[in-house]
Protein backbone atom coordinates (compact mmCIF):
# COMPACT_ATOMS: atom_id res chain seq x y z
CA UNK A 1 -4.85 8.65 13.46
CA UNK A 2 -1.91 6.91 13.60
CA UNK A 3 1.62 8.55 13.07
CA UNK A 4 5.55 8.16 12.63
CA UNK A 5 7.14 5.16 12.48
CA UNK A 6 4.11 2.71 13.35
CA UNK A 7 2.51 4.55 10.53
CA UNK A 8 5.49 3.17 8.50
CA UNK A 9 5.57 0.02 9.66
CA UNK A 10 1.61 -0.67 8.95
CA UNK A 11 1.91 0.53 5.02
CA UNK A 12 5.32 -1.93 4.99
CA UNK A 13 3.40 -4.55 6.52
CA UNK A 14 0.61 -3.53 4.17
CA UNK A 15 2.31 -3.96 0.94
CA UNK A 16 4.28 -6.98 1.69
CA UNK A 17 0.76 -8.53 2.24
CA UNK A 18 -0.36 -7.25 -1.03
CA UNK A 19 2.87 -8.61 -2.99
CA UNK A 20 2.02 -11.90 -1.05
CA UNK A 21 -1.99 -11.71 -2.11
CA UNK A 22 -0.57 -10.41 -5.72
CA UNK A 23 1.98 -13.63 -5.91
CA UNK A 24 -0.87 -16.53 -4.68
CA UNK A 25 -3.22 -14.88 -7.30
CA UNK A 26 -1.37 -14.26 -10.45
CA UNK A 27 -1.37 -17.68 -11.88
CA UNK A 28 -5.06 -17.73 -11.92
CA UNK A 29 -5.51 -14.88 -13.76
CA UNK A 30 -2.71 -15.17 -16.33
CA UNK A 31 -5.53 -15.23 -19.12
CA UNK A 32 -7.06 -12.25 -17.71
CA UNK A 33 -4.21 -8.74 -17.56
CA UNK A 34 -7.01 -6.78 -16.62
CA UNK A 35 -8.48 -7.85 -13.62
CA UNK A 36 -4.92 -7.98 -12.30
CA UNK A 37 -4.18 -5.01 -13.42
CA UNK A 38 -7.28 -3.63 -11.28
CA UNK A 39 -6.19 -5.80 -8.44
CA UNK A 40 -3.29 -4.18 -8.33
CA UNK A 41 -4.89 -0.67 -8.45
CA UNK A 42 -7.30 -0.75 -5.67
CA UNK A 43 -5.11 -2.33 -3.36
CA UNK A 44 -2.53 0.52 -3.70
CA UNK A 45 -6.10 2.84 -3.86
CA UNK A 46 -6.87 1.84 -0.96
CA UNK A 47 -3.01 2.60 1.09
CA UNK A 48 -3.54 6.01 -1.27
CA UNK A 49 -7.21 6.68 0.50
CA UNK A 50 -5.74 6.19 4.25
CA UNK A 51 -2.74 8.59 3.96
CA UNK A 52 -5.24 10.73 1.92
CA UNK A 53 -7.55 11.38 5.17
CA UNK A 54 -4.59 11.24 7.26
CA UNK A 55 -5.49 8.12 8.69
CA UNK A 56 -1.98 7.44 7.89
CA UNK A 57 0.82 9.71 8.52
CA UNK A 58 3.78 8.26 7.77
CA UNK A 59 7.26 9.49 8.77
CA UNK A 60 8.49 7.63 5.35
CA UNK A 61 11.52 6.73 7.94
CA UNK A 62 12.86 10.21 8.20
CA UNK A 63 13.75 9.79 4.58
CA UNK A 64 11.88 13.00 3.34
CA UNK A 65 12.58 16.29 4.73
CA UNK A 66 10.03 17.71 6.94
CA UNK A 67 7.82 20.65 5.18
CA UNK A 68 7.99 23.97 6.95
């Protein structure tokens, strides 16, 4: 489990490297909305599933108040 702000700085690090996989890929699939589309979708599953199971726990960097 992996918490605070090197939580945080994985999912940052993981969706830069998604919007860098996303920009190399997109020309290739112009003809095809759909698969990016789904591309798209399981990569941000897949950030969704690891906070989910609290393999994640971000901090969100102290932006969102703390539940009591």
């Amino acid at each position: 489990m992996i918490k605070g702000k090197a939580a945080d700085i994985i999912i940052v690090l993981y969706i830069m490297a998604t919007l860098y996989v996303r920009f190399l890929v997109e020309p290739s699939l112009i003809d095809h909305p759909f698969i990016s589309l789904a591309l798209g979708f399981v990569m941000l599953l897949i950030l969704w599933s690891l906070i989910k199971v609290k393999f994640l726990e971000p901090d969100y960097f102290g932006l969102l108040s703390k539940k009591k």
